[in-house]
N, C-alpha and C. Protein backbone atom coordinates (compact mmCIF):
# COMPACT_ATOMS: atom_id res chain seq x y z
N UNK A 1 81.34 96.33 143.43
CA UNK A 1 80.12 95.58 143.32
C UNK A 1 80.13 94.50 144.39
N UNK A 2 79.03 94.06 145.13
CA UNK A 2 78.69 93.58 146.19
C UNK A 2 78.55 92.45 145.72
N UNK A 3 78.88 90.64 145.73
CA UNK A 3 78.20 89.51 145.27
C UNK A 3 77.95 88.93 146.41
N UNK A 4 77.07 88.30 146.10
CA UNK A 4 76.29 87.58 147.29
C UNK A 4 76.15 86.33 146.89
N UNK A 5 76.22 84.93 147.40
CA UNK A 5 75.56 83.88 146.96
C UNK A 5 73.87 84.07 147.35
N UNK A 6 73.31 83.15 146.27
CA UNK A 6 72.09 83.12 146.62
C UNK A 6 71.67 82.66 147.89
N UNK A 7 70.60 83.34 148.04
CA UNK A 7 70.06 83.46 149.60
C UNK A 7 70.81 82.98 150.93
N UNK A 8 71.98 84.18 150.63
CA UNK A 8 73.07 84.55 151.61
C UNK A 8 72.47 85.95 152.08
N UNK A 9 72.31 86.47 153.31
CA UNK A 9 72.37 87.70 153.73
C UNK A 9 74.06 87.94 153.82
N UNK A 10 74.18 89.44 153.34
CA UNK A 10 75.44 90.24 153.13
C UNK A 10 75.75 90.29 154.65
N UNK A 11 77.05 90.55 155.21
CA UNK A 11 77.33 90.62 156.46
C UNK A 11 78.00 92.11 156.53
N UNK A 12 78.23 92.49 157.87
CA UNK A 12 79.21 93.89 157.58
C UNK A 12 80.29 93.78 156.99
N UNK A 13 80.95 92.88 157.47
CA UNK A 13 82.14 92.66 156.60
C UNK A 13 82.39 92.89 154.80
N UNK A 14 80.99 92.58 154.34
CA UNK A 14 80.36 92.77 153.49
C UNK A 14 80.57 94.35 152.65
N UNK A 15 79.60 95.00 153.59
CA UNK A 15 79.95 96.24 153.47
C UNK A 15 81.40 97.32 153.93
N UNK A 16 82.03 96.66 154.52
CA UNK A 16 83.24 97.38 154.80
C UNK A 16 84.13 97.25 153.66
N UNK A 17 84.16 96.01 153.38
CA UNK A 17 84.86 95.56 152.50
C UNK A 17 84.39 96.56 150.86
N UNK A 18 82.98 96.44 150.39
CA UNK A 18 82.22 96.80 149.67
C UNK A 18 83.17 99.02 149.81
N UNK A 19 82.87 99.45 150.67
CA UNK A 19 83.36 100.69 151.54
C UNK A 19 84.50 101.09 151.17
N UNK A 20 85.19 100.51 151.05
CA UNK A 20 86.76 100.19 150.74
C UNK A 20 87.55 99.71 149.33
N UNK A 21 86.52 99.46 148.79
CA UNK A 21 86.60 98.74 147.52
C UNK A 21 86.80 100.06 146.68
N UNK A 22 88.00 99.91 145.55
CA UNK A 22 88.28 100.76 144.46
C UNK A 22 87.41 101.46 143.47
N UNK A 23 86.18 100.54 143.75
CA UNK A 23 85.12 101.11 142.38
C UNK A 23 84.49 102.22 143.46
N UNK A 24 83.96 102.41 144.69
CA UNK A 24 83.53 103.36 145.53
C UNK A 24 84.24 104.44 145.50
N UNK A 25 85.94 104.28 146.00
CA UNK A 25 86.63 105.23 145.44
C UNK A 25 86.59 105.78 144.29
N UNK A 26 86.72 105.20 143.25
CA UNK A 26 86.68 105.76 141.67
C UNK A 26 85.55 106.87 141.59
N UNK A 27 84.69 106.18 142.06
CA UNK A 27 83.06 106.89 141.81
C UNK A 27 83.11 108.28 143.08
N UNK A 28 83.82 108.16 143.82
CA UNK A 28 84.07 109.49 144.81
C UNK A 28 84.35 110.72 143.93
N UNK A 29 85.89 109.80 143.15
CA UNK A 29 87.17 110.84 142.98
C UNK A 29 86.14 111.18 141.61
N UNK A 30 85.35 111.05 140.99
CA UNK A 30 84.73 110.87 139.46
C UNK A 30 83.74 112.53 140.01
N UNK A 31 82.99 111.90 140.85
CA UNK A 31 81.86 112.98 141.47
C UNK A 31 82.75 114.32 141.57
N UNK A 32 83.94 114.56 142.08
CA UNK A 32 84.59 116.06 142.01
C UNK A 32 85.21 116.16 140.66
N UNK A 33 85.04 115.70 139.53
CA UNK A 33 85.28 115.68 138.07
C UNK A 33 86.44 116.31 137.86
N UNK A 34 87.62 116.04 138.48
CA UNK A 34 89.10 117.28 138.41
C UNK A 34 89.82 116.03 138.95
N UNK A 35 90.93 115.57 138.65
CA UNK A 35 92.01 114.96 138.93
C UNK A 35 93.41 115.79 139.20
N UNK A 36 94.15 115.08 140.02
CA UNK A 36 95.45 116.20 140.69
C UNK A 36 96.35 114.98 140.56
N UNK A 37 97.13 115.19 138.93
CA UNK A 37 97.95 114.12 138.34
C UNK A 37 99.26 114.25 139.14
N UNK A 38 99.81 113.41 139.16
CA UNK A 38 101.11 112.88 140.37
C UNK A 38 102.18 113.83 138.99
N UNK A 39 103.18 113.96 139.75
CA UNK A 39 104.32 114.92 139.35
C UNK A 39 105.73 114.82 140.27
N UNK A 40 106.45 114.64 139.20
CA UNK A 40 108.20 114.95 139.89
C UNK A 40 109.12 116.51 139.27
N UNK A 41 109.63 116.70 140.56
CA UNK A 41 109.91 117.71 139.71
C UNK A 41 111.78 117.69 140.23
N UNK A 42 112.55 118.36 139.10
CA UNK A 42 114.05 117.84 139.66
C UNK A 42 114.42 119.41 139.06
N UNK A 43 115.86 119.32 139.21
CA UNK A 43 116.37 120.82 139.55
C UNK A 43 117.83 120.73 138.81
N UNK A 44 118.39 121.25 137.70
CA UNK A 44 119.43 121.22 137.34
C UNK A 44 119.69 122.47 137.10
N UNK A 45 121.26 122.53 136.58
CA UNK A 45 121.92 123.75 137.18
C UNK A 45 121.12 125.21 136.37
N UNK A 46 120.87 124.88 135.40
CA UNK A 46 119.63 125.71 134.70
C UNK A 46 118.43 126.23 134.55
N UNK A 47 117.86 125.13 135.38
CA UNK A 47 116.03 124.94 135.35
C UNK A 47 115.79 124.20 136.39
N UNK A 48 114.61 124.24 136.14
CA UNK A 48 113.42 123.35 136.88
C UNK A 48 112.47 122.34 135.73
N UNK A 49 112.63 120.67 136.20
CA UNK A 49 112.00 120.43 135.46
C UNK A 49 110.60 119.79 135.54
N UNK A 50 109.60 119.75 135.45
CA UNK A 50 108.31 119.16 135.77
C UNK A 50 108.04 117.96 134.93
N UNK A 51 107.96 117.02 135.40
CA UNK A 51 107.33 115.56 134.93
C UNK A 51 106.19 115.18 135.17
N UNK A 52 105.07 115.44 134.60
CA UNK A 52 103.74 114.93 135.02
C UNK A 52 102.92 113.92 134.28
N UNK A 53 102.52 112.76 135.56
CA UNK A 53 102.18 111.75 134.25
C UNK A 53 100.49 111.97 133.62
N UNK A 54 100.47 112.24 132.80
CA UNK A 54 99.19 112.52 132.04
C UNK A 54 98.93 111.63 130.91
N UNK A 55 98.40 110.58 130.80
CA UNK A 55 98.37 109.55 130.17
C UNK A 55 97.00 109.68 129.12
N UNK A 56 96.48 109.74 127.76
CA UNK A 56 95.43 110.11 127.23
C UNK A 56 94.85 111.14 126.78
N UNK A 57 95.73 111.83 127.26
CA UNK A 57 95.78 113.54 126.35
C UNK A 57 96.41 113.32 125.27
N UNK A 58 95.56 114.98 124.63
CA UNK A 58 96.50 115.04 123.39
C UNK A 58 97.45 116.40 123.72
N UNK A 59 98.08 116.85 123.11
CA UNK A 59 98.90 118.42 122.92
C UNK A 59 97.99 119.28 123.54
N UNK A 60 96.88 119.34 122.45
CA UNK A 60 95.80 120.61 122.39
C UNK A 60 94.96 120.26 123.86
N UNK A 61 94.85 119.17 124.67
CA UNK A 61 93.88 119.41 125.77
C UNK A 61 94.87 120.43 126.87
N UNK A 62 95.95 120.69 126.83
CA UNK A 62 96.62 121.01 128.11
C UNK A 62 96.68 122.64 127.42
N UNK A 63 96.16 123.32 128.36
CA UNK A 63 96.69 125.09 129.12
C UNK A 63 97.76 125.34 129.84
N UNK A 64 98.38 125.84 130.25
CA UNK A 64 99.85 126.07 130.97
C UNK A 64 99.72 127.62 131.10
N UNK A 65 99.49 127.97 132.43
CA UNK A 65 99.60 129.34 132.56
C UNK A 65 100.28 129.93 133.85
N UNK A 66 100.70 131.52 133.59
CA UNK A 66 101.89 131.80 134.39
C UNK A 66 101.04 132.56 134.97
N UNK A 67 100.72 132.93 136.14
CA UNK A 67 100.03 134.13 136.91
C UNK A 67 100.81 134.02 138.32
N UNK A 68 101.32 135.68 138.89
CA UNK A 68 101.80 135.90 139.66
C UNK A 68 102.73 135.22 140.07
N UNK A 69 103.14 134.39 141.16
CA UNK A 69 103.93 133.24 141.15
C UNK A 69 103.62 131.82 141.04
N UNK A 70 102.57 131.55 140.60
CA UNK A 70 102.08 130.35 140.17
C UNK A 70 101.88 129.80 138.94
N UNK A 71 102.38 128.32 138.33
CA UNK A 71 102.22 127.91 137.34
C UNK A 71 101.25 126.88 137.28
N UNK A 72 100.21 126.82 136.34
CA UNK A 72 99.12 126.34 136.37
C UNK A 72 98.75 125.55 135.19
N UNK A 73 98.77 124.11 135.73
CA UNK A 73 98.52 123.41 134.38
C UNK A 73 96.97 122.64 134.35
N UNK A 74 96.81 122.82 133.50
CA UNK A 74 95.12 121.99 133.15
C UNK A 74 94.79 121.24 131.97
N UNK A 75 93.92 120.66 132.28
CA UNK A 75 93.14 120.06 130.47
C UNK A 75 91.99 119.42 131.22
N UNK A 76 91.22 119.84 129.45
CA UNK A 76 89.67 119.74 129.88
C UNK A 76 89.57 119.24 128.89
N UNK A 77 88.66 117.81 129.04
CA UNK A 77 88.27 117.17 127.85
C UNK A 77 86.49 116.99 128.37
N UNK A 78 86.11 117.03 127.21
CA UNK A 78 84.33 117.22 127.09
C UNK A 78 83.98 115.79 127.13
N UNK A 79 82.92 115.77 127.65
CA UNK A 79 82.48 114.44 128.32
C UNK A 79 81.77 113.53 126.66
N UNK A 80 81.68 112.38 126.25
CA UNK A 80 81.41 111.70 125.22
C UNK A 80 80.25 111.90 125.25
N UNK A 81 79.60 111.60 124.03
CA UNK A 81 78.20 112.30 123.16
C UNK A 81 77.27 111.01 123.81
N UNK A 82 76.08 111.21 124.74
CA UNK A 82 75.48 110.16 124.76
C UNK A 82 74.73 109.12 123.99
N UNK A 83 74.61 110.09 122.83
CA UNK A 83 74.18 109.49 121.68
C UNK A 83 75.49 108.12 120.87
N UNK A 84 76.63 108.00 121.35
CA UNK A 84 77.02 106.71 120.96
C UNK A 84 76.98 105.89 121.65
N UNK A 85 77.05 104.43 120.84
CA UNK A 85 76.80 103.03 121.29
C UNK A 85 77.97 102.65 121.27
N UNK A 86 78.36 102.47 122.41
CA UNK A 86 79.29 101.83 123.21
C UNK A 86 78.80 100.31 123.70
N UNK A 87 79.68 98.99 122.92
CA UNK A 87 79.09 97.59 124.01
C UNK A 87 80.02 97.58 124.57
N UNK A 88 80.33 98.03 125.94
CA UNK A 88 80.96 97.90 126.92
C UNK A 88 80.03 96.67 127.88
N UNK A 89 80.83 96.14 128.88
CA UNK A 89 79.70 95.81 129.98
C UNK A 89 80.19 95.99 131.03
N UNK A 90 81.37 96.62 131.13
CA UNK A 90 81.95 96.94 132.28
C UNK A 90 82.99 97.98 131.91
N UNK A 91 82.81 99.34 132.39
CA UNK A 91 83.63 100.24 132.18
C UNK A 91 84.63 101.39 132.87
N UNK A 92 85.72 101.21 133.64
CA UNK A 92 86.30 101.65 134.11
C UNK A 92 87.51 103.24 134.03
N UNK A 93 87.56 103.11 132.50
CA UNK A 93 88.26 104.16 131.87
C UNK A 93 87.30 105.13 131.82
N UNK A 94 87.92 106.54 132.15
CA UNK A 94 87.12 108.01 132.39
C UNK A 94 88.16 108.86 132.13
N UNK A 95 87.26 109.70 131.37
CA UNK A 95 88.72 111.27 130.89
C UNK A 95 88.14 112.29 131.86
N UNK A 96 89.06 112.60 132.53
CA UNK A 96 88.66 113.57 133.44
C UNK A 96 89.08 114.84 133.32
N UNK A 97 88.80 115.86 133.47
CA UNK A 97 89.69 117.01 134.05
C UNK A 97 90.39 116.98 134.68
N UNK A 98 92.03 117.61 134.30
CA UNK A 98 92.91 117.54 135.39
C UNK A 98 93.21 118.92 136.09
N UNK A 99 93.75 119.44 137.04
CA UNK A 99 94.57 121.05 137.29
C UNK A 99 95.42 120.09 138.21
N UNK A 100 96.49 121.35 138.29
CA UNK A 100 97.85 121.04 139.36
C UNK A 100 98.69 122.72 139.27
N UNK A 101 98.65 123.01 140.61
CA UNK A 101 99.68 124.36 140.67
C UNK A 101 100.59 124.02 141.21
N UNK A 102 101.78 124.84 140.86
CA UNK A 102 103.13 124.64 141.23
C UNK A 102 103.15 126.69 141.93
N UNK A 103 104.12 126.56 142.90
CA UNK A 103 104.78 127.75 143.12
C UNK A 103 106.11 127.80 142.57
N UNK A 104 106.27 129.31 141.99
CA UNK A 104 107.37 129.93 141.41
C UNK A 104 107.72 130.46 142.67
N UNK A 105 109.34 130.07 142.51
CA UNK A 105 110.10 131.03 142.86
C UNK A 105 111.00 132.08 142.10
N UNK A 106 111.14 133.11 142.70
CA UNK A 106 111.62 134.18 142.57
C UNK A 106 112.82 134.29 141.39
N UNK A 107 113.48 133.34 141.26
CA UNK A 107 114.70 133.05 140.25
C UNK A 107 114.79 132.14 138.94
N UNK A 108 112.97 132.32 138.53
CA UNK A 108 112.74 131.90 137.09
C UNK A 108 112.22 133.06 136.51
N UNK A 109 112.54 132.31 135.12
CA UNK A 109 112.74 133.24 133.88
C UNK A 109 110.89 132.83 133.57
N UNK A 110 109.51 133.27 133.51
CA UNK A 110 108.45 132.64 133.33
C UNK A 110 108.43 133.10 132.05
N UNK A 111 109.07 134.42 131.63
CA UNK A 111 109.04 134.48 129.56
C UNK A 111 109.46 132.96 129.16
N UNK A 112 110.43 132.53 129.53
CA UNK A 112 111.12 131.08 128.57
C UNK A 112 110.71 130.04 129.23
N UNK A 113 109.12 129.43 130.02
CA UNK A 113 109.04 128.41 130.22
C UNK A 113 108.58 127.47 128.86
N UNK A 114 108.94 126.39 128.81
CA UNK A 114 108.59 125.26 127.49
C UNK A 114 107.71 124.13 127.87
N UNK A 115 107.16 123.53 127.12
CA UNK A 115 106.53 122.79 127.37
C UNK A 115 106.43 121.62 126.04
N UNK A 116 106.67 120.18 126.47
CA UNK A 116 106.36 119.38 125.28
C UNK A 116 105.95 117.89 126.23
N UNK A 117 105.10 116.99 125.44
CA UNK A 117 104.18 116.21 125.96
C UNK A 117 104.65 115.08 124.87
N UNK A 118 105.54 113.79 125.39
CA UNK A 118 105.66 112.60 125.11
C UNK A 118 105.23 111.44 125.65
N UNK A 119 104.03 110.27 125.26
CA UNK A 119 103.82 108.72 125.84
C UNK A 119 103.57 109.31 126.97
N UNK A 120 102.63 110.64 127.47
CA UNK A 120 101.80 110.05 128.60
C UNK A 120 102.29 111.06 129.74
N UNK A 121 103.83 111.59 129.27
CA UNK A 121 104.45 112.32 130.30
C UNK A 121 104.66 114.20 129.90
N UNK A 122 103.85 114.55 130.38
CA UNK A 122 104.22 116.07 130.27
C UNK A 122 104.96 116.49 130.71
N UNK A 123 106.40 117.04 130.33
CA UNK A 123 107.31 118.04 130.65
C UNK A 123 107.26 119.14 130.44
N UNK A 124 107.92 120.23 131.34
CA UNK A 124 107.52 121.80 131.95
C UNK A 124 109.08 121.96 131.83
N UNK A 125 109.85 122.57 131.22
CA UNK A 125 110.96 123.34 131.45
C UNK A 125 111.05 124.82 132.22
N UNK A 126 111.33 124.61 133.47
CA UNK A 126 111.20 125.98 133.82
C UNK A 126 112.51 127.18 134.11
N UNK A 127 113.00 127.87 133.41
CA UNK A 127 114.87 128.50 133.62
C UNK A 127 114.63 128.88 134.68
N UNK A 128 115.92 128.65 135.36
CA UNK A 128 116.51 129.85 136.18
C UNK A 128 116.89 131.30 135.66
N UNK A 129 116.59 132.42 136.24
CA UNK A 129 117.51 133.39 135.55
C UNK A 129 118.74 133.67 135.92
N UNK A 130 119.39 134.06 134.34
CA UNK A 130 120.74 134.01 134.29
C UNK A 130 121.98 134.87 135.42
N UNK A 131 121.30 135.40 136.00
CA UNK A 131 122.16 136.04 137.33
C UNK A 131 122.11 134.97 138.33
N UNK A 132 120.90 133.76 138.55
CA UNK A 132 120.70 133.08 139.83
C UNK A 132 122.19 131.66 139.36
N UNK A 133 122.14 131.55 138.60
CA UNK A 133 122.76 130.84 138.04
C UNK A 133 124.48 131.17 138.31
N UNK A 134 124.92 130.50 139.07
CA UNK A 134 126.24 130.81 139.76
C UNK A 134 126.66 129.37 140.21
N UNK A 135 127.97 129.29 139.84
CA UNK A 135 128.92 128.07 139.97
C UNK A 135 130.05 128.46 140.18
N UNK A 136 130.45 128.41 141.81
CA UNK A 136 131.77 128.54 142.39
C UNK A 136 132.51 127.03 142.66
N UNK A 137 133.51 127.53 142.32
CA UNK A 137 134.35 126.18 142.86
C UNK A 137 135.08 126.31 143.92
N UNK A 138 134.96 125.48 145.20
CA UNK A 138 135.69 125.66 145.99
C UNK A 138 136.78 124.71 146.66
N UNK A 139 137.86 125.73 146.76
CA UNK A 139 138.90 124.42 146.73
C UNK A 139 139.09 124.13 148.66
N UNK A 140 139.79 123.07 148.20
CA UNK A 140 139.53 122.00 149.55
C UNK A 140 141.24 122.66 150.05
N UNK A 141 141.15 122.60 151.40
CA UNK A 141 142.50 122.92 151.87
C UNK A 141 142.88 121.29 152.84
């Protein structure tokens, strides 16, 4: 939002600033109605694990699906009934749609991937299969 003192003309600076400003962004990223939630993903001697922060979901909004070599996570939440009264006067919080694909590789098990959703953070267990899974020890001369 742009403030102006009274009978101040706005300057460019004005608008660059205005341009640049987080609520313009918001209202960008809002207009393509799909969010692409940030994710870590780490690697132990078993699996693959996916950390994604998804903050405001429940269980039931998220899909998780395996196709070809891609794992595909989503949730879709339905936009609020316009018919409630909300006294907001300034409102910044939005449930959006999220997706995010991951590529599989070749040495997961996609029958035994898991999935459980704690405070915001979705975890993806993904196995290795049990042949890729090899631990040599090698000794030092």
């Amino acid at each position: 939002m742009l403030v102006v003192k009274k009978n101040q003309q706005p300057t460019i600076s004005d608008f660059v600033n205005q341009f640049f400003n987080n609520d313009y962004l918001n209202q960008v990223e809002e207009s393509f109605n799909v969010l692409r939630p940030k994710a870590n993903i780490k690697e132990t001697e078993k699996s693959y694990v996916i950390e994604m922060l998804v903050p405001g979901f429940s269980k039931k909004d998220f899909a998780i699906e395996v196709e070809n070599d891609s794992l595909k996570v989503s949730a879709k939440i339905g936009k609020k009934e316009k018919d409630t009264v909300d006294n907001y006067i300034h409102e910044e919080f939005s449930k959006m749609n999220i997706e995010r694909n991951f590529s599989l590789s070749n040495n997961v098990d996609t029958k035994k991937i898991s999935a459980s959703y704690t405070n915001g953070i979705l975890n993806i267990t993904v196995p290795k299969k049990e042949e890729t899974i090899i631990k040599k020890m090698i000794e030092i001369k």
